[in-house]
PDB file of N, CA and C in Angstrom:
ATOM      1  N   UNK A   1      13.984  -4.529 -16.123  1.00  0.00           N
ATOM      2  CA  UNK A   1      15.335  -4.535 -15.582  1.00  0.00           C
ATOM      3  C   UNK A   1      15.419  -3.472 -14.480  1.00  0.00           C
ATOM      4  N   UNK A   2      15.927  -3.976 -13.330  1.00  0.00           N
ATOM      5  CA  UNK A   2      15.984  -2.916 -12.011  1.00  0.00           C
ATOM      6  C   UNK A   2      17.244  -2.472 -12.230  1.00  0.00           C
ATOM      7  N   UNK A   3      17.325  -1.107 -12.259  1.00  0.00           N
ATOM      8  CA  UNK A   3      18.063  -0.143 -12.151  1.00  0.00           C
ATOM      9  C   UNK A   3      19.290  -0.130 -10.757  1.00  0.00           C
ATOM     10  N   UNK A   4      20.456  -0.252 -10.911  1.00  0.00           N
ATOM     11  CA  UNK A   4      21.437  -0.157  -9.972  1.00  0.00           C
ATOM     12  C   UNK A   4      21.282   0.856  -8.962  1.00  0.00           C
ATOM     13  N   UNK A   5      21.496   0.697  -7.686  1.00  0.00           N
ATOM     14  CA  UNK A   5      21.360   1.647  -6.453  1.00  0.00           C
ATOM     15  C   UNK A   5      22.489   2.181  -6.736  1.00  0.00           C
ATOM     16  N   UNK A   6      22.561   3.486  -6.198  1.00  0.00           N
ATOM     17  CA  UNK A   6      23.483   4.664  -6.477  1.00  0.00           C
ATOM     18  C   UNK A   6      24.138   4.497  -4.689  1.00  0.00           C
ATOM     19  N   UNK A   7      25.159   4.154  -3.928  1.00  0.00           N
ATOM     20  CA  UNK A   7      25.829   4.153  -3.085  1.00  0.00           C
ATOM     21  C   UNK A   7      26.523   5.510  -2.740  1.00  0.00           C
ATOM     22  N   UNK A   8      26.043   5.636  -1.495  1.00  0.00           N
ATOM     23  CA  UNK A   8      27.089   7.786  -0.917  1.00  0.00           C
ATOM     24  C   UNK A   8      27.559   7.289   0.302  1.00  0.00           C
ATOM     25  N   UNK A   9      28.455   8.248   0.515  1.00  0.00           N
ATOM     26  CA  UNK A   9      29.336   7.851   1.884  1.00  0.00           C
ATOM     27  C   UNK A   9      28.580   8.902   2.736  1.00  0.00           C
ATOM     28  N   UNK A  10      28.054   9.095   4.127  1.00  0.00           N
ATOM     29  CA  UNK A  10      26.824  10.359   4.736  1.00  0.00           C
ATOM     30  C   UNK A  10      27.859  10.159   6.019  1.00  0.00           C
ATOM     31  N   UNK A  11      28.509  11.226   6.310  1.00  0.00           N
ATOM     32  CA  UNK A  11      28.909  11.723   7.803  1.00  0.00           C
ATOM     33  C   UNK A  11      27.769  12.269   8.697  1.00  0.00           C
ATOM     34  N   UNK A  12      27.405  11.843   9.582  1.00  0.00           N
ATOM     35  CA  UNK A  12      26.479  12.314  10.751  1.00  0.00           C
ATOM     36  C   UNK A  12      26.968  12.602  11.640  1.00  0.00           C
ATOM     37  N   UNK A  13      26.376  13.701  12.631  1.00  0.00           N
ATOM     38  CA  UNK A  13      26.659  13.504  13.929  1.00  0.00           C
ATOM     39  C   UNK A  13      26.101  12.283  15.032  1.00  0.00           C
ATOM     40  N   UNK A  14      26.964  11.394  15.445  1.00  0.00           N
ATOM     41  CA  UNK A  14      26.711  10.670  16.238  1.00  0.00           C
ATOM     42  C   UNK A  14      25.056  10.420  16.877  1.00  0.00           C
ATOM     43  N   UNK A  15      24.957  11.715  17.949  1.00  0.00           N
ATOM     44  CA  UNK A  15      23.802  11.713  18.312  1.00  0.00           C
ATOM     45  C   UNK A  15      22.439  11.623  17.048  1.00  0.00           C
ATOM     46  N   UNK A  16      22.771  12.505  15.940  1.00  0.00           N
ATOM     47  CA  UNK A  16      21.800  12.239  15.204  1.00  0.00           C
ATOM     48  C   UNK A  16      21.242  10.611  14.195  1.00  0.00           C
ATOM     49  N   UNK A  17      22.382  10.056  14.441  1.00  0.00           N
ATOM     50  CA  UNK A  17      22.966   8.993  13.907  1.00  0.00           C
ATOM     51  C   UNK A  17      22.107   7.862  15.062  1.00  0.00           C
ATOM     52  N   UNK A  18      21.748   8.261  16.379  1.00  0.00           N
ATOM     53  CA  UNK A  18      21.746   7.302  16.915  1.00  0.00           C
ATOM     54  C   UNK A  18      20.070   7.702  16.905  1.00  0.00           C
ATOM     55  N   UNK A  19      19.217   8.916  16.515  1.00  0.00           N
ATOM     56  CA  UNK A  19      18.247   9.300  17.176  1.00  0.00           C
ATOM     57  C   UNK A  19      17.436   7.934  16.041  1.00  0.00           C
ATOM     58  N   UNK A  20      18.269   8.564  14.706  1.00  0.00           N
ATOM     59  CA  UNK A  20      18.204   7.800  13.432  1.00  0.00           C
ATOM     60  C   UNK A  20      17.509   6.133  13.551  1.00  0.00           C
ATOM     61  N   UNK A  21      18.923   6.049  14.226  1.00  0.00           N
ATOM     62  CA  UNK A  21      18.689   4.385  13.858  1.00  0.00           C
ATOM     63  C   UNK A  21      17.074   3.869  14.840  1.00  0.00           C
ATOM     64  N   UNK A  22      17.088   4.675  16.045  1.00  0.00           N
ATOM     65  CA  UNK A  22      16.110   4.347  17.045  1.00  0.00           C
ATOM     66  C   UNK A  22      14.758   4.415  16.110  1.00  0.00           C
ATOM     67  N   UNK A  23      14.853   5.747  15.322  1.00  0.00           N
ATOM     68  CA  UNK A  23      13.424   6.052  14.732  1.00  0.00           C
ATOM     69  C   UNK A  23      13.505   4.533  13.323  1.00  0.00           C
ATOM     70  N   UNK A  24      14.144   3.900  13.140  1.00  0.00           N
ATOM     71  CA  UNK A  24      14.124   3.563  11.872  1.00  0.00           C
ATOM     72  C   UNK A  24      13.551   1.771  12.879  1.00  0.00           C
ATOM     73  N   UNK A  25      14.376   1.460  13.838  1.00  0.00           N
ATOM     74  CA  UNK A  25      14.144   0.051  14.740  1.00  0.00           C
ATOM     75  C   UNK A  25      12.651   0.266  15.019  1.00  0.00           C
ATOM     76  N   UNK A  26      12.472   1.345  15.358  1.00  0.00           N
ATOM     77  CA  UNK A  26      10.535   1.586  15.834  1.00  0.00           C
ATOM     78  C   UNK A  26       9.820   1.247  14.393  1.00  0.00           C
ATOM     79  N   UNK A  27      10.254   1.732  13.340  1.00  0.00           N
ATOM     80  CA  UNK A  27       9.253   1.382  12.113  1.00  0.00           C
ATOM     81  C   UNK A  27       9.951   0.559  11.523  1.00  0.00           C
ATOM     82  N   UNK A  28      10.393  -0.504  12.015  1.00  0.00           N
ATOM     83  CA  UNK A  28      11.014  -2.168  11.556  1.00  0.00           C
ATOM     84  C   UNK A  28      11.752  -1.458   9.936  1.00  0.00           C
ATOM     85  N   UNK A  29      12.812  -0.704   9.703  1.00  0.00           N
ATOM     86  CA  UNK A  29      13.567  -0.489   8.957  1.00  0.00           C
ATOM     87  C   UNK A  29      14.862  -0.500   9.602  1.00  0.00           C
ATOM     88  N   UNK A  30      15.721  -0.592   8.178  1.00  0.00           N
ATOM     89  CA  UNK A  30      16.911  -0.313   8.349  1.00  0.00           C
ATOM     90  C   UNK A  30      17.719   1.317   8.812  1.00  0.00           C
ATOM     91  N   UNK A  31      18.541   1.432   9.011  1.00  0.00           N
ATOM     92  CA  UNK A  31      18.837   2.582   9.088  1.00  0.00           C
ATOM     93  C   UNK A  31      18.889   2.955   7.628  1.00  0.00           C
ATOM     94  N   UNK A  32      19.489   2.764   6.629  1.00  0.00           N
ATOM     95  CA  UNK A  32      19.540   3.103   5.542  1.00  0.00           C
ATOM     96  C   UNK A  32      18.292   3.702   4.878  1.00  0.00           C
ATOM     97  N   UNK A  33      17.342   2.378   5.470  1.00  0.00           N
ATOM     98  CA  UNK A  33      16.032   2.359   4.302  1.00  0.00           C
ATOM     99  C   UNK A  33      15.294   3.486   5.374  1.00  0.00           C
ATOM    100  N   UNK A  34      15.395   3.763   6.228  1.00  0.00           N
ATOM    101  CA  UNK A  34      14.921   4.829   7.131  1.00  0.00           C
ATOM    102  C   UNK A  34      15.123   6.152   6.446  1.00  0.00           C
ATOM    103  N   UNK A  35      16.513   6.490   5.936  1.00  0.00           N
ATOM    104  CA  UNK A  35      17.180   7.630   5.522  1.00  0.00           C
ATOM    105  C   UNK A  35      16.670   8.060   3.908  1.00  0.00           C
ATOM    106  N   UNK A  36      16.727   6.661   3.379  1.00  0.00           N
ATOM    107  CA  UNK A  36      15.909   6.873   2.039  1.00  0.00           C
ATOM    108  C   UNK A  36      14.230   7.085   2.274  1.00  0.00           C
ATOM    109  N   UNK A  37      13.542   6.806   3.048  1.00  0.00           N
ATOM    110  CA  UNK A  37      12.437   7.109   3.221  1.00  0.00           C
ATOM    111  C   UNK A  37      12.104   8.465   3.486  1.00  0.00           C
ATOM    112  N   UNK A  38      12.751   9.020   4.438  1.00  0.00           N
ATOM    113  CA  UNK A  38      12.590  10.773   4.927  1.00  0.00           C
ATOM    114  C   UNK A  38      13.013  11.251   3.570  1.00  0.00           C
ATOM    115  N   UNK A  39      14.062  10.775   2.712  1.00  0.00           N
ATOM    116  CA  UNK A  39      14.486  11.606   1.525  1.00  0.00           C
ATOM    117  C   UNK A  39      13.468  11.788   0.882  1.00  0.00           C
ATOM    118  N   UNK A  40      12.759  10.648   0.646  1.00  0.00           N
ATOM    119  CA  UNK A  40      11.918  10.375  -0.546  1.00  0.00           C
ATOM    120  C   UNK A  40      10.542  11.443  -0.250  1.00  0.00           C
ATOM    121  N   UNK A  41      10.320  11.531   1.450  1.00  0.00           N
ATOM    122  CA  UNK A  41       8.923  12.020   1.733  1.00  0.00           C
ATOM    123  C   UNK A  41       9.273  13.310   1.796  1.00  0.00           C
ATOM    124  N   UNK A  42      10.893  14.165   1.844  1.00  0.00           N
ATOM    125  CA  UNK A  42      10.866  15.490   1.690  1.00  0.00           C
ATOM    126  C   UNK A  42      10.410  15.875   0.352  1.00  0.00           C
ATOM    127  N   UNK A  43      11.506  14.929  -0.805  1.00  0.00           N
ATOM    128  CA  UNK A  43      11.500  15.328  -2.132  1.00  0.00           C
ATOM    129  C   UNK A  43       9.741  15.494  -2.499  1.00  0.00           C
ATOM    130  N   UNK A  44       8.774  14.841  -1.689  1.00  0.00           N
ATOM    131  CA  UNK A  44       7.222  14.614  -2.316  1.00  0.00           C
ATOM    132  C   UNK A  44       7.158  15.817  -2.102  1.00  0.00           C
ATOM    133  N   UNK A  45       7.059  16.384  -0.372  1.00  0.00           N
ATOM    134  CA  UNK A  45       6.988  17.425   0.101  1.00  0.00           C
ATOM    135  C   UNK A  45       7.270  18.503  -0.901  1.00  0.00           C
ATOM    136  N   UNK A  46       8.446  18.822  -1.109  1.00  0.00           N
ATOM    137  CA  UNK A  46       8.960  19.780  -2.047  1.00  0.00           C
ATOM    138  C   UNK A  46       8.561  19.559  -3.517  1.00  0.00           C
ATOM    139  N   UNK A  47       7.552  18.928  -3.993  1.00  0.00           N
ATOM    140  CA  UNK A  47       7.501  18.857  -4.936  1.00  0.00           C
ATOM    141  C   UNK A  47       8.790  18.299  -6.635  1.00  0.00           C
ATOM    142  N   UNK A  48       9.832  17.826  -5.998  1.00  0.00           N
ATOM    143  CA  UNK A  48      10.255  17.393  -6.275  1.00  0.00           C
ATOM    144  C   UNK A  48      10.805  15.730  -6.234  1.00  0.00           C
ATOM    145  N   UNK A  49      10.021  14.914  -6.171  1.00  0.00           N
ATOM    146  CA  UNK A  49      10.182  13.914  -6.598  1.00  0.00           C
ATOM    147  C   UNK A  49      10.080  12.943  -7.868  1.00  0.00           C
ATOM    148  N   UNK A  50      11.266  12.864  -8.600  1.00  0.00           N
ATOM    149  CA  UNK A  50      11.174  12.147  -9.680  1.00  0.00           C
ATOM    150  C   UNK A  50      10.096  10.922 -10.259  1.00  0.00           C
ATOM    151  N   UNK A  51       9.169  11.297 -10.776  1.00  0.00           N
ATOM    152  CA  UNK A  51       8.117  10.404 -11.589  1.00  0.00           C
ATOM    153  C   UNK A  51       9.127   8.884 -11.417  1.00  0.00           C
ATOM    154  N   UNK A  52       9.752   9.356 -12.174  1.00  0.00           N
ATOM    155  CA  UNK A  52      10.448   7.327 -12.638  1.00  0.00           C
ATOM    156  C   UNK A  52      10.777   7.262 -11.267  1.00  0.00           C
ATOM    157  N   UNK A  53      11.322   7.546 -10.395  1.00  0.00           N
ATOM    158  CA  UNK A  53      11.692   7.034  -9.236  1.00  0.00           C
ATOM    159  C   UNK A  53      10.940   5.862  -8.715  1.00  0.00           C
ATOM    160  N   UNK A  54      11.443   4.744  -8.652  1.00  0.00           N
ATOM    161  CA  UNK A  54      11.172   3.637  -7.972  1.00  0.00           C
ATOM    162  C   UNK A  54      10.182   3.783  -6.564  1.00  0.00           C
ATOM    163  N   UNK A  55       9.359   2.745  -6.638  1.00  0.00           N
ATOM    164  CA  UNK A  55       8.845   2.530  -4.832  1.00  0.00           C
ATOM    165  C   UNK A  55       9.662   1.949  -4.126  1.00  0.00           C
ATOM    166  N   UNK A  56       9.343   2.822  -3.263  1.00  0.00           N
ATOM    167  CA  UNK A  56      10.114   1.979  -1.605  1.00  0.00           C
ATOM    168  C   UNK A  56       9.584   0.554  -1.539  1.00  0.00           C
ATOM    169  N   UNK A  57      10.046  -0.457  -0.853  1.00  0.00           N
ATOM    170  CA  UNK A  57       9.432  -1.844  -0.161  1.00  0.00           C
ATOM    171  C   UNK A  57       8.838  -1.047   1.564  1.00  0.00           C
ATOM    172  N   UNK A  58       7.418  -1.426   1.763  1.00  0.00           N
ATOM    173  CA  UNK A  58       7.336  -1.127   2.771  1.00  0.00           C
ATOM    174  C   UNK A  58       8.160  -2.023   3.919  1.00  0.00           C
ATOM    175  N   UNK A  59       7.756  -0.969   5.229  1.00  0.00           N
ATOM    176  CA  UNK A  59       8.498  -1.250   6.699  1.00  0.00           C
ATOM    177  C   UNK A  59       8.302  -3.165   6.919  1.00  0.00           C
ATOM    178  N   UNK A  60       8.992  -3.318   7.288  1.00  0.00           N
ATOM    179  CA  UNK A  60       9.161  -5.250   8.093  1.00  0.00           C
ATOM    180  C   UNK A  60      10.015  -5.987   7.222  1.00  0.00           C
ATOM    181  N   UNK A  61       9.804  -7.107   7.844  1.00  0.00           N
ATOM    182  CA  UNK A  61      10.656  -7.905   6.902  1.00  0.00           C
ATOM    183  C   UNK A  61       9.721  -8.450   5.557  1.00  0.00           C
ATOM    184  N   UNK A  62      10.531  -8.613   4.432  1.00  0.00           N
ATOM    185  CA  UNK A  62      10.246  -9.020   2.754  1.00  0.00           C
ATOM    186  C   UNK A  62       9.547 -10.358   2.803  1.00  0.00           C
ATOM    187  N   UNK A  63       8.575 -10.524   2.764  1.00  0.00           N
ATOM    188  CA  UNK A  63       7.396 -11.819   2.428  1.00  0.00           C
ATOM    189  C   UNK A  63       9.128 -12.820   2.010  1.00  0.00           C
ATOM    190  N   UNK A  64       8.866 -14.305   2.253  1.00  0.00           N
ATOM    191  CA  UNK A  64       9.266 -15.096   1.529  1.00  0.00           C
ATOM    192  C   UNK A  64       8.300 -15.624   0.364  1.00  0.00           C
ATOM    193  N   UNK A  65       9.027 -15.383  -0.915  1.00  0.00           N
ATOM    194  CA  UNK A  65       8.100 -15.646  -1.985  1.00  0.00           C
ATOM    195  C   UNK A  65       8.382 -17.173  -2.227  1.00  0.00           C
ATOM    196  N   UNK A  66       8.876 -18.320  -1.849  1.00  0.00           N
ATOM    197  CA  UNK A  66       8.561 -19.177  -1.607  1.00  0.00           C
ATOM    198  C   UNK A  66       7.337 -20.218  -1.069  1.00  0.00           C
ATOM    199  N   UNK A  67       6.714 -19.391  -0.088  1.00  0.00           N
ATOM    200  CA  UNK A  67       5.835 -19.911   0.459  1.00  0.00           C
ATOM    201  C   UNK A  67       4.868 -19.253  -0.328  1.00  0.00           C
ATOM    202  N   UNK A  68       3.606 -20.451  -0.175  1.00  0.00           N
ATOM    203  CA  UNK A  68       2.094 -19.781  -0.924  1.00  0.00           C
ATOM    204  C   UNK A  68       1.527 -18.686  -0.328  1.00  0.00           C
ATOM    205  N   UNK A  69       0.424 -18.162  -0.415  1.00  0.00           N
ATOM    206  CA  UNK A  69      -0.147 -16.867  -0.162  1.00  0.00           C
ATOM    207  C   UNK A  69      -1.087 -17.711   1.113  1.00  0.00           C
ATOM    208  N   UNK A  70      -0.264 -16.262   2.567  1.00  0.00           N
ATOM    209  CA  UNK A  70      -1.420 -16.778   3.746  1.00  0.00           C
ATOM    210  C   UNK A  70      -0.161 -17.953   4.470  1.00  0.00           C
ATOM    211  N   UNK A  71       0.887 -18.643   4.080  1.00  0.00           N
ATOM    212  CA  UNK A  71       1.895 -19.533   4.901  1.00  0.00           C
ATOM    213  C   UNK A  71       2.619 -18.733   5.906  1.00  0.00           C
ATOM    214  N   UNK A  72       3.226 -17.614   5.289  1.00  0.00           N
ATOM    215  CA  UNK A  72       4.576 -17.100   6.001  1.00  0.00           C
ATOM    216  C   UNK A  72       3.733 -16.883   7.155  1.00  0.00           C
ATOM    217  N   UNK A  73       4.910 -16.170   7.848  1.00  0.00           N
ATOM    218  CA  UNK A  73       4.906 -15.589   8.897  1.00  0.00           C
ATOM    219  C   UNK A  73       4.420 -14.809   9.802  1.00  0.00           C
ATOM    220  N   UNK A  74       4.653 -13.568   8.380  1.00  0.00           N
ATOM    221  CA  UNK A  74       4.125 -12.716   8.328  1.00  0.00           C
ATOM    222  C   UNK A  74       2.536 -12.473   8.195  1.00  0.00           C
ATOM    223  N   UNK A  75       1.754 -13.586   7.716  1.00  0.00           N
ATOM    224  CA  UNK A  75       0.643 -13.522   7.090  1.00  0.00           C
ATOM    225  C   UNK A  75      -0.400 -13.519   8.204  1.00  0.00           C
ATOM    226  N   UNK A  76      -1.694 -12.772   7.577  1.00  0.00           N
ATOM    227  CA  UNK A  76      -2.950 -12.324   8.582  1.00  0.00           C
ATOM    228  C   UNK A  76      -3.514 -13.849   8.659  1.00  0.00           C
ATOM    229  N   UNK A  77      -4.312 -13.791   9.932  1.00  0.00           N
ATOM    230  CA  UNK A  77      -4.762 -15.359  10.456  1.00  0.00           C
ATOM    231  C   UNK A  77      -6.244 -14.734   9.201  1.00  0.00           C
ATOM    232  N   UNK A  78      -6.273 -16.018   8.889  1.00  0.00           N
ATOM    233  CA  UNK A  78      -7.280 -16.399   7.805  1.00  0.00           C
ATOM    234  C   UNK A  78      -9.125 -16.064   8.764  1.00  0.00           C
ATOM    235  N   UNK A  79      -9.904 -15.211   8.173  1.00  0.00           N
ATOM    236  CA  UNK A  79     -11.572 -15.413   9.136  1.00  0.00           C
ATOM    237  C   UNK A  79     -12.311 -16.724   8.301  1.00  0.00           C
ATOM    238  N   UNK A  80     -12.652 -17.040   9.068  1.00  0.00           N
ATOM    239  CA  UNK A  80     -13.436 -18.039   8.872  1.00  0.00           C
ATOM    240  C   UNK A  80     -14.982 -18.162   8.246  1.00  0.00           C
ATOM    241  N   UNK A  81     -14.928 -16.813   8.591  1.00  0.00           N
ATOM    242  CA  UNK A  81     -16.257 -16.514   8.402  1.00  0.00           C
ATOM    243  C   UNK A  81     -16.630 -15.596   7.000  1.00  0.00           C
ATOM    244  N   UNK A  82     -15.341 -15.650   6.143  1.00  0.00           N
ATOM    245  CA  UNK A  82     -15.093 -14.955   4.800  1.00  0.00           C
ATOM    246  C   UNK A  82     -15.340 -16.077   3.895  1.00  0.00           C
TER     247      UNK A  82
END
């Protein structure tokens, strides 16, 4: 059972807000998931990051789990020679 996201209201300054979103569009995140990411890599930093704490989904867009393995989109061109 996945655990409910905890929702905060974050006042920024504008400019930082915008440096934000730029750094988060360069590594195909959200702004959000940008903000939880630096959190997560200070808390490592500091030695404080919670064991149970969940993994991040890495940067891009979420596989469609619909399609078989190797269809989407996203997926590496197949070698031929494997």
């Amino acid at each position: 059972m996945a655990s409910e996201r905890k929702k905060i209201l974050l006042r920024l300054d504008p400019a930082v807000h915008d440096a934000l979103a730029r750094w988060a569009s360069d590594e195909l995140r959200s702004t959000n998931a940008q903000i939880e990411f630096l959190l997560r890599r200070s808390l490592g930093d500091a030695g404080r990051l919670p064991r149970e704490a969940g993994r991040m989904r890495g940067p891009g867009r979420p596989r469609n789990n619909d399609e078989p393995d190797g269809a989407g989109a996203d997926a590496e061109p197949s070698d031929p020679e494997q």
